[in-house]
PDB file of N, CA and C in Angstrom:
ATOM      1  N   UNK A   1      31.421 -84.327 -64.057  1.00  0.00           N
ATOM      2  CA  UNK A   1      31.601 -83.086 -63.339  1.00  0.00           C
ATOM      3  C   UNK A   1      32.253 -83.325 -61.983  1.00  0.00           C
ATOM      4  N   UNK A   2      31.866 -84.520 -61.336  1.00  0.00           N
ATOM      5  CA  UNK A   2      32.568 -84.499 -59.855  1.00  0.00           C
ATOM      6  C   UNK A   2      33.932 -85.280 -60.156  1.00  0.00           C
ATOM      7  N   UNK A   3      34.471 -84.999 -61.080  1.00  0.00           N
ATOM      8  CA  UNK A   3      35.999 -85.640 -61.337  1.00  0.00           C
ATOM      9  C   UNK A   3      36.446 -84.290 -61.831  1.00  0.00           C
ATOM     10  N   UNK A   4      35.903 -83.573 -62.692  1.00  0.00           N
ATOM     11  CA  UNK A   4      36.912 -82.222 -63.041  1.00  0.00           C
ATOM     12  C   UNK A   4      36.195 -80.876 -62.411  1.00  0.00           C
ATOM     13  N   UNK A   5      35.571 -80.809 -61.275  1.00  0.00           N
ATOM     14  CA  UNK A   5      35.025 -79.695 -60.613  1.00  0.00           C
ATOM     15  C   UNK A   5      35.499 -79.863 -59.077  1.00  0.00           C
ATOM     16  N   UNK A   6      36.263 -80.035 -58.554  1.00  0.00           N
ATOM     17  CA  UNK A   6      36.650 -80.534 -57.183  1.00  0.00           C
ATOM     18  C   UNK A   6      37.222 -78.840 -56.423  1.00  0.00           C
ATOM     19  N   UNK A   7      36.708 -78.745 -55.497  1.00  0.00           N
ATOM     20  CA  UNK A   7      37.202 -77.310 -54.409  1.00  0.00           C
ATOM     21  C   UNK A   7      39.043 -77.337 -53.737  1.00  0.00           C
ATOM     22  N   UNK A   8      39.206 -76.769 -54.104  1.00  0.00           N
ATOM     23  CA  UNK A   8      40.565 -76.306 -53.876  1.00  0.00           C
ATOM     24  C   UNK A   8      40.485 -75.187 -52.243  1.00  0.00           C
ATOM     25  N   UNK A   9      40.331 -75.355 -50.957  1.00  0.00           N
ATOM     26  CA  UNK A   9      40.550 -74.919 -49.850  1.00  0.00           C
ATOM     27  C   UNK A   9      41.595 -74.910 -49.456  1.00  0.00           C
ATOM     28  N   UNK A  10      41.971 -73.630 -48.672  1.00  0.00           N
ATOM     29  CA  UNK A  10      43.390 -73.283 -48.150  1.00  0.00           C
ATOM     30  C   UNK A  10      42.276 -72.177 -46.786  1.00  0.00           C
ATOM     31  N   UNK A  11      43.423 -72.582 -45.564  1.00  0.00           N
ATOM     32  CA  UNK A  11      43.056 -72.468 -44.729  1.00  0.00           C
ATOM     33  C   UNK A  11      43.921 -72.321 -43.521  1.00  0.00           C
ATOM     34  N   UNK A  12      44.123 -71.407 -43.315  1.00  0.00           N
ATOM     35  CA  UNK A  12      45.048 -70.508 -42.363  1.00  0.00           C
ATOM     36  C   UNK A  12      44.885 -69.153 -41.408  1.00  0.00           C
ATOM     37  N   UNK A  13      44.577 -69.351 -40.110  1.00  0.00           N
ATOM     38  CA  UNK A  13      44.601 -67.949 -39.589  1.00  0.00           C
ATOM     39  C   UNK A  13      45.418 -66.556 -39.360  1.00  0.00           C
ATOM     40  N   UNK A  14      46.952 -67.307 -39.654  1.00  0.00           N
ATOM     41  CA  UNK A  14      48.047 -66.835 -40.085  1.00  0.00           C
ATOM     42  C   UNK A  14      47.965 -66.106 -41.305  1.00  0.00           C
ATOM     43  N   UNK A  15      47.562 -66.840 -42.395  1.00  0.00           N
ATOM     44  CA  UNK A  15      47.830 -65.781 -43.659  1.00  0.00           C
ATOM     45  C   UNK A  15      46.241 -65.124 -43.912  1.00  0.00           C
ATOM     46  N   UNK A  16      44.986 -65.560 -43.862  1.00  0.00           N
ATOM     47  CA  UNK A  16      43.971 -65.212 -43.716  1.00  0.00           C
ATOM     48  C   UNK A  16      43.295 -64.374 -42.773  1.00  0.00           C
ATOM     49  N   UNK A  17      42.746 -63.188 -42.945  1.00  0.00           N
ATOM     50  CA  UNK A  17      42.239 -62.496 -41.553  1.00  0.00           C
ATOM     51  C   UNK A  17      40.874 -62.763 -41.611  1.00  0.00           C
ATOM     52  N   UNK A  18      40.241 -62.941 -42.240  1.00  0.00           N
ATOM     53  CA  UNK A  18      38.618 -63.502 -41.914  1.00  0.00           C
ATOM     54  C   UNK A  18      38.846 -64.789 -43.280  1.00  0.00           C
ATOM     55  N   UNK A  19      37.533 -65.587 -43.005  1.00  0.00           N
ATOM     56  CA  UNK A  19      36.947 -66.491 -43.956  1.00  0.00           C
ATOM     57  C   UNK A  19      36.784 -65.635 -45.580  1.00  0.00           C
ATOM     58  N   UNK A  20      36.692 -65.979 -46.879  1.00  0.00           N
ATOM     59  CA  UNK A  20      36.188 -66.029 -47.733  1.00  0.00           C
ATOM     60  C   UNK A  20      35.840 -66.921 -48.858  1.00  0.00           C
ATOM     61  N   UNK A  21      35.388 -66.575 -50.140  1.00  0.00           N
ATOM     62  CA  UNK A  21      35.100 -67.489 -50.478  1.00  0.00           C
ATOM     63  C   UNK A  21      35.442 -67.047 -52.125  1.00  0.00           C
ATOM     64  N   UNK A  22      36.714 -67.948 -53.221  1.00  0.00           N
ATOM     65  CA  UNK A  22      36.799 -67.280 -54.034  1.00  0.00           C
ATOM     66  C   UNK A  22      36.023 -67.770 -55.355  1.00  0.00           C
ATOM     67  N   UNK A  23      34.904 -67.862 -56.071  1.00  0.00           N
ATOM     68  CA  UNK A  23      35.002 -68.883 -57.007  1.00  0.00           C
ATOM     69  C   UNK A  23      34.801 -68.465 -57.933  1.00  0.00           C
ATOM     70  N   UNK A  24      35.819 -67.352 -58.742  1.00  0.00           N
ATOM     71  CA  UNK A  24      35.530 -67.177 -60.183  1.00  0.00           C
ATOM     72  C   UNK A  24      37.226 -67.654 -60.429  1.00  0.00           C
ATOM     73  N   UNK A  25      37.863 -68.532 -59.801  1.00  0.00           N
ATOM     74  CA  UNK A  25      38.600 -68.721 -60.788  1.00  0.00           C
ATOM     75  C   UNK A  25      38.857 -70.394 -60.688  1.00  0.00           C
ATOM     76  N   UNK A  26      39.173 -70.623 -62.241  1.00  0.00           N
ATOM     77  CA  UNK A  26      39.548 -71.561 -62.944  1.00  0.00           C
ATOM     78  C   UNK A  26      41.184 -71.921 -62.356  1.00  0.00           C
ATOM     79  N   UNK A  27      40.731 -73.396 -61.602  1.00  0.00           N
ATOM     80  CA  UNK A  27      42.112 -73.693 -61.122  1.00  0.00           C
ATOM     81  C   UNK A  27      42.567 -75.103 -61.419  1.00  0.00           C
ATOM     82  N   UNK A  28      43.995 -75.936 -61.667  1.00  0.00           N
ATOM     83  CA  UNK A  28      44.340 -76.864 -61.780  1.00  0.00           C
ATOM     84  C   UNK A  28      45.117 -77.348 -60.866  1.00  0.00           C
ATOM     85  N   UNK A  29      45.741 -78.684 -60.735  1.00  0.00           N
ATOM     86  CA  UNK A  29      46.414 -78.956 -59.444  1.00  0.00           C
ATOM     87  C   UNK A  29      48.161 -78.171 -60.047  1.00  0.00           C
ATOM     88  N   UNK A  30      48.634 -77.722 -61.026  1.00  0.00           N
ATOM     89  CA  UNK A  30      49.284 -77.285 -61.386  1.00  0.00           C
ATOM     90  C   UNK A  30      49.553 -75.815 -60.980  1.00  0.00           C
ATOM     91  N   UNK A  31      48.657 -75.007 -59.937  1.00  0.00           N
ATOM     92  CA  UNK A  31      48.086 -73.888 -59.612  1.00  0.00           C
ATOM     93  C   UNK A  31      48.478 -74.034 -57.849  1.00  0.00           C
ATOM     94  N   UNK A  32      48.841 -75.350 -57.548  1.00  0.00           N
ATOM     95  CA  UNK A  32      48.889 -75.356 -55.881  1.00  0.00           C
ATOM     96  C   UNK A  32      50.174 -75.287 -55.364  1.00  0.00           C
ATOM     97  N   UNK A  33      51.655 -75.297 -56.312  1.00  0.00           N
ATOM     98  CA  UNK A  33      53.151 -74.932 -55.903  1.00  0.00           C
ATOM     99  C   UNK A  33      52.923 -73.750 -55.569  1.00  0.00           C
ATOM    100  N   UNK A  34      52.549 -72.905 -57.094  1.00  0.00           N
ATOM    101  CA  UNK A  34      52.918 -71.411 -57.226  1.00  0.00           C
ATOM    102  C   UNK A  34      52.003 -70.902 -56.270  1.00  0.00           C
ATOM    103  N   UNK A  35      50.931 -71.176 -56.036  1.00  0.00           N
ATOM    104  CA  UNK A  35      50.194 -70.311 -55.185  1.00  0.00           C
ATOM    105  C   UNK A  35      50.309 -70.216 -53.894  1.00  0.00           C
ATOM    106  N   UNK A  36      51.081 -71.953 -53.594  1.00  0.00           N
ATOM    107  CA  UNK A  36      51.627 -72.155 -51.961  1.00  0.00           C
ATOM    108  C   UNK A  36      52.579 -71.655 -51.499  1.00  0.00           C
ATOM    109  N   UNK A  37      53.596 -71.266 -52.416  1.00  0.00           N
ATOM    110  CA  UNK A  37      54.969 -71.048 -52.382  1.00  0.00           C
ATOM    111  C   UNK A  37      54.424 -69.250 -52.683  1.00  0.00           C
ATOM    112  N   UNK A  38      53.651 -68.323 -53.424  1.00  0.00           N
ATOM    113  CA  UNK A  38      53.220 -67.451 -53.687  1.00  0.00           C
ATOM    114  C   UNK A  38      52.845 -66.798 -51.545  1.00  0.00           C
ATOM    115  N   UNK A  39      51.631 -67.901 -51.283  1.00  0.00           N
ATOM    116  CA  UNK A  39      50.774 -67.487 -50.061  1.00  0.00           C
ATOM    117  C   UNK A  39      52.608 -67.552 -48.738  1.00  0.00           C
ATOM    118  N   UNK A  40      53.264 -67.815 -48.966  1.00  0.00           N
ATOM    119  CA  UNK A  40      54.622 -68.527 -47.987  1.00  0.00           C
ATOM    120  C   UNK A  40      55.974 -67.303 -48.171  1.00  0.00           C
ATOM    121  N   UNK A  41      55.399 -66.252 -49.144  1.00  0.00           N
ATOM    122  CA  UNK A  41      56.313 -65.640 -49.704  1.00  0.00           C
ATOM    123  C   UNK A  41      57.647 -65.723 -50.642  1.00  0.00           C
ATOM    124  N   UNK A  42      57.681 -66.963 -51.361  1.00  0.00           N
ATOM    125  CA  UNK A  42      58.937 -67.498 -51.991  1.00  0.00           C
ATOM    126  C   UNK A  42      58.347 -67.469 -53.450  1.00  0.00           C
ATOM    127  N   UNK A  43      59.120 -66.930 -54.191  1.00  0.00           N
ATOM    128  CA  UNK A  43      58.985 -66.563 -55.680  1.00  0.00           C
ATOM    129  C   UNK A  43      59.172 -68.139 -55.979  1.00  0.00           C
ATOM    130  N   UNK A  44      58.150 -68.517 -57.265  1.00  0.00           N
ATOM    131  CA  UNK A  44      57.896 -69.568 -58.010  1.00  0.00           C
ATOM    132  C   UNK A  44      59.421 -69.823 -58.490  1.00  0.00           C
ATOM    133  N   UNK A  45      59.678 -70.997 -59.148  1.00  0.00           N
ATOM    134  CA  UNK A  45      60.612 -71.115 -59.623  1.00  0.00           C
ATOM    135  C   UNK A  45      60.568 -70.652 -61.004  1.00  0.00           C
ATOM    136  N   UNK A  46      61.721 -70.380 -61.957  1.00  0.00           N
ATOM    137  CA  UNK A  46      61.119 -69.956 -63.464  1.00  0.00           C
ATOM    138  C   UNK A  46      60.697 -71.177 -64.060  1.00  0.00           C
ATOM    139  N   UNK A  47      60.157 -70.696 -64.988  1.00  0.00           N
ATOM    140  CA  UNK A  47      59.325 -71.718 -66.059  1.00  0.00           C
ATOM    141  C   UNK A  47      58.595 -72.916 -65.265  1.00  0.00           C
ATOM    142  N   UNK A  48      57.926 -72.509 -64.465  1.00  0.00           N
ATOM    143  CA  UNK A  48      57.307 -73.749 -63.454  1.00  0.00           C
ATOM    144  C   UNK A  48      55.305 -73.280 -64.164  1.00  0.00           C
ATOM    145  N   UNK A  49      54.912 -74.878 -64.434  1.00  0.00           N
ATOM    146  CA  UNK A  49      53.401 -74.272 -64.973  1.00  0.00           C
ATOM    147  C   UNK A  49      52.782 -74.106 -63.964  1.00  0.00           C
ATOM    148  N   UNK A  50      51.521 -73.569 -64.343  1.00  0.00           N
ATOM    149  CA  UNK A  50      50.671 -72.925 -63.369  1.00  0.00           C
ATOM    150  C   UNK A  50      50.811 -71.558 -62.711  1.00  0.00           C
ATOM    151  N   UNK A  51      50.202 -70.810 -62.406  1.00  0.00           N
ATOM    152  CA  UNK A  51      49.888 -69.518 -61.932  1.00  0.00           C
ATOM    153  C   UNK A  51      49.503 -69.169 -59.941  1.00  0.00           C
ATOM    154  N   UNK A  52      49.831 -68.676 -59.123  1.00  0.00           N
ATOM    155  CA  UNK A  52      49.883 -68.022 -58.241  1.00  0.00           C
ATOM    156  C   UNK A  52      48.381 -67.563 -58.396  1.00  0.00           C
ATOM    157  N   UNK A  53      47.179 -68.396 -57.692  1.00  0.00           N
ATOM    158  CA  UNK A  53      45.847 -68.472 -57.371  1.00  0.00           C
ATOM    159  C   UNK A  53      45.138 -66.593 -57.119  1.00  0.00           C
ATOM    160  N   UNK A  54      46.199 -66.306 -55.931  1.00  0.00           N
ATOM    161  CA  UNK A  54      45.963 -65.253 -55.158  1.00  0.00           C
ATOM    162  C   UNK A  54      46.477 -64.062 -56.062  1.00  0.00           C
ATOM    163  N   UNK A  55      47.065 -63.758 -57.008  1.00  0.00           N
ATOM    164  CA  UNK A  55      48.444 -63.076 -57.748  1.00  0.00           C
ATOM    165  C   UNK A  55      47.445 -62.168 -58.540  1.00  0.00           C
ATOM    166  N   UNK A  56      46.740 -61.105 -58.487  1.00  0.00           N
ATOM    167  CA  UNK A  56      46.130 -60.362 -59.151  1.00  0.00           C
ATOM    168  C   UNK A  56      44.535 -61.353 -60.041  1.00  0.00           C
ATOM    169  N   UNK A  57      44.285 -60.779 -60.332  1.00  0.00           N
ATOM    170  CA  UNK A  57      42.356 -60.766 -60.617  1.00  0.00           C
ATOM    171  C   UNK A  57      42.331 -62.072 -61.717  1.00  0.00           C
ATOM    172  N   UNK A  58      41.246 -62.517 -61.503  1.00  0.00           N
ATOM    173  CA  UNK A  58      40.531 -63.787 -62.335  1.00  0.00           C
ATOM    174  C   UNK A  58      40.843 -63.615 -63.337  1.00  0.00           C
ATOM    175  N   UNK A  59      41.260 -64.752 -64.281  1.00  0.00           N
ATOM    176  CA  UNK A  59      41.347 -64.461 -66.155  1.00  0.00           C
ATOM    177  C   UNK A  59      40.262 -65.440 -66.713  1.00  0.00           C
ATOM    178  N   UNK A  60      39.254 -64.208 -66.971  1.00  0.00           N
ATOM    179  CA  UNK A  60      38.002 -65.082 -67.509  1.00  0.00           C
ATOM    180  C   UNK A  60      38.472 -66.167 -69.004  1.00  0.00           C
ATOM    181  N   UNK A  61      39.593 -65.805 -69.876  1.00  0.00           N
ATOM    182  CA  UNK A  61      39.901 -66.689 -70.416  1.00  0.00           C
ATOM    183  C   UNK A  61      40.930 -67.861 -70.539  1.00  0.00           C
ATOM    184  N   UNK A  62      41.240 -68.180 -69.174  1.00  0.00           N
ATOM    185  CA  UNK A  62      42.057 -68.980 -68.786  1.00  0.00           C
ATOM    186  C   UNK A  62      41.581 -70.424 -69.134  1.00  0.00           C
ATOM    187  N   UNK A  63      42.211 -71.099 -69.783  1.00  0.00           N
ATOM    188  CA  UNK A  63      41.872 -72.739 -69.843  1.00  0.00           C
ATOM    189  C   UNK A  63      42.686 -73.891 -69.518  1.00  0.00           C
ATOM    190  N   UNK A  64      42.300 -74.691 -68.655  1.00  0.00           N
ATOM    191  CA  UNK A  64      42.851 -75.755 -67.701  1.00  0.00           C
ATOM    192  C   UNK A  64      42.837 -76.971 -68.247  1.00  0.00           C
ATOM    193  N   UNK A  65      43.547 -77.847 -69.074  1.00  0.00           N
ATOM    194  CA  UNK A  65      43.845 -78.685 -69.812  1.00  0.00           C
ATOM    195  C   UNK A  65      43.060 -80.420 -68.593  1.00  0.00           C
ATOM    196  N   UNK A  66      42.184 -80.685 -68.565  1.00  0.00           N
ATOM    197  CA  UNK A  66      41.939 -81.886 -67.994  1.00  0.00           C
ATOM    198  C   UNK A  66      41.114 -83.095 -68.796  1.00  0.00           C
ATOM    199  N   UNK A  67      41.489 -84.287 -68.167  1.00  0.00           N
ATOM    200  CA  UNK A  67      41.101 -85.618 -69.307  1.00  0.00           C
ATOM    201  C   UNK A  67      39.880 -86.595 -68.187  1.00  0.00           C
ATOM    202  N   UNK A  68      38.933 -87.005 -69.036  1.00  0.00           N
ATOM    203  CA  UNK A  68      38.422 -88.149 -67.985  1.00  0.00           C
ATOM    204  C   UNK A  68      38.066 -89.078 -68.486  1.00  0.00           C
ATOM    205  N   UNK A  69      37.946 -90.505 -68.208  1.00  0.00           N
ATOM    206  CA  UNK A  69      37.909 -91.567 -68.806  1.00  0.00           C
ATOM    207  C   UNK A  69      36.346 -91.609 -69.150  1.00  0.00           C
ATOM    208  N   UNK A  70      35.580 -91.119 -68.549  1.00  0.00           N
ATOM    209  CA  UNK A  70      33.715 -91.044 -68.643  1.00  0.00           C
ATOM    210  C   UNK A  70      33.393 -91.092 -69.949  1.00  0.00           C
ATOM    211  N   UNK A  71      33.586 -90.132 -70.496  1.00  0.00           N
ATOM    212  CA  UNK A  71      32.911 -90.852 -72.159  1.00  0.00           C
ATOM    213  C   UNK A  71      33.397 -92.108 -72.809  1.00  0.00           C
ATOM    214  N   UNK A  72      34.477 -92.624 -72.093  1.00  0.00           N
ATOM    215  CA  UNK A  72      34.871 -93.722 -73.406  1.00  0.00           C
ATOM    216  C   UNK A  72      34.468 -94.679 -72.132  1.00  0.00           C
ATOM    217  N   UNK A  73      33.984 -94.951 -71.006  1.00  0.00           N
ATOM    218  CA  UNK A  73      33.756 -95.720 -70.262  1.00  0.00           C
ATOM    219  C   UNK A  73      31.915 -95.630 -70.693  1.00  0.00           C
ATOM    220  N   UNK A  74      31.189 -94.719 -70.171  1.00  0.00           N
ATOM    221  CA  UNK A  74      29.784 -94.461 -70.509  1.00  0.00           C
ATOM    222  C   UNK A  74      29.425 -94.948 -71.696  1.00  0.00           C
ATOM    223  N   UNK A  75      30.081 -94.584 -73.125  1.00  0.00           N
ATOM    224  CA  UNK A  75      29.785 -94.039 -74.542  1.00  0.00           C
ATOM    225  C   UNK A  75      30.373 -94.816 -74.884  1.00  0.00           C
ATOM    226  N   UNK A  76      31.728 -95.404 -75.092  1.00  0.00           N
ATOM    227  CA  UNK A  76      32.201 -96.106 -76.034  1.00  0.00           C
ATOM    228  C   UNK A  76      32.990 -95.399 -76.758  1.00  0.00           C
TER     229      UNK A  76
END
């Protein structure tokens, strides 16, 4: 869990007017162009993966493709 659960913070008084806190969504490092370039005002490039963090409401069925060596290190 502390290899594929890690906090994604962005932090700006400029684009932020108070603190919050978002955590219903499912994010990958594939999620930090579009959403940086999204929060900066510059349209993603086409066909670039990942999704714009901030870009309309949580997709409860969104799935984030990640690998960890733990079971075949632990388990065998």
């Amino acid at each position: 869990d502390s290899t594929m659960r890690v906090p994604l913070i962005f932090a700006s008084p400029e684009l932020f007017a108070r603190p919050a806190l978002v955590d219903d969504r499912v994010a990958g490092l594939v999620d930090v162009v579009p959403t940086v370039l999204g929060l900066l005002g510059i349209a993603a490039p086409a066909g670039i993966d990942g999704k714009a963090l901030f870009d309309g409401p949580a997709d409860p069925e969104r799935a984030i493709y990640g690998e960890s060596m733990v079971t075949l290190y632990n388990h065998g």
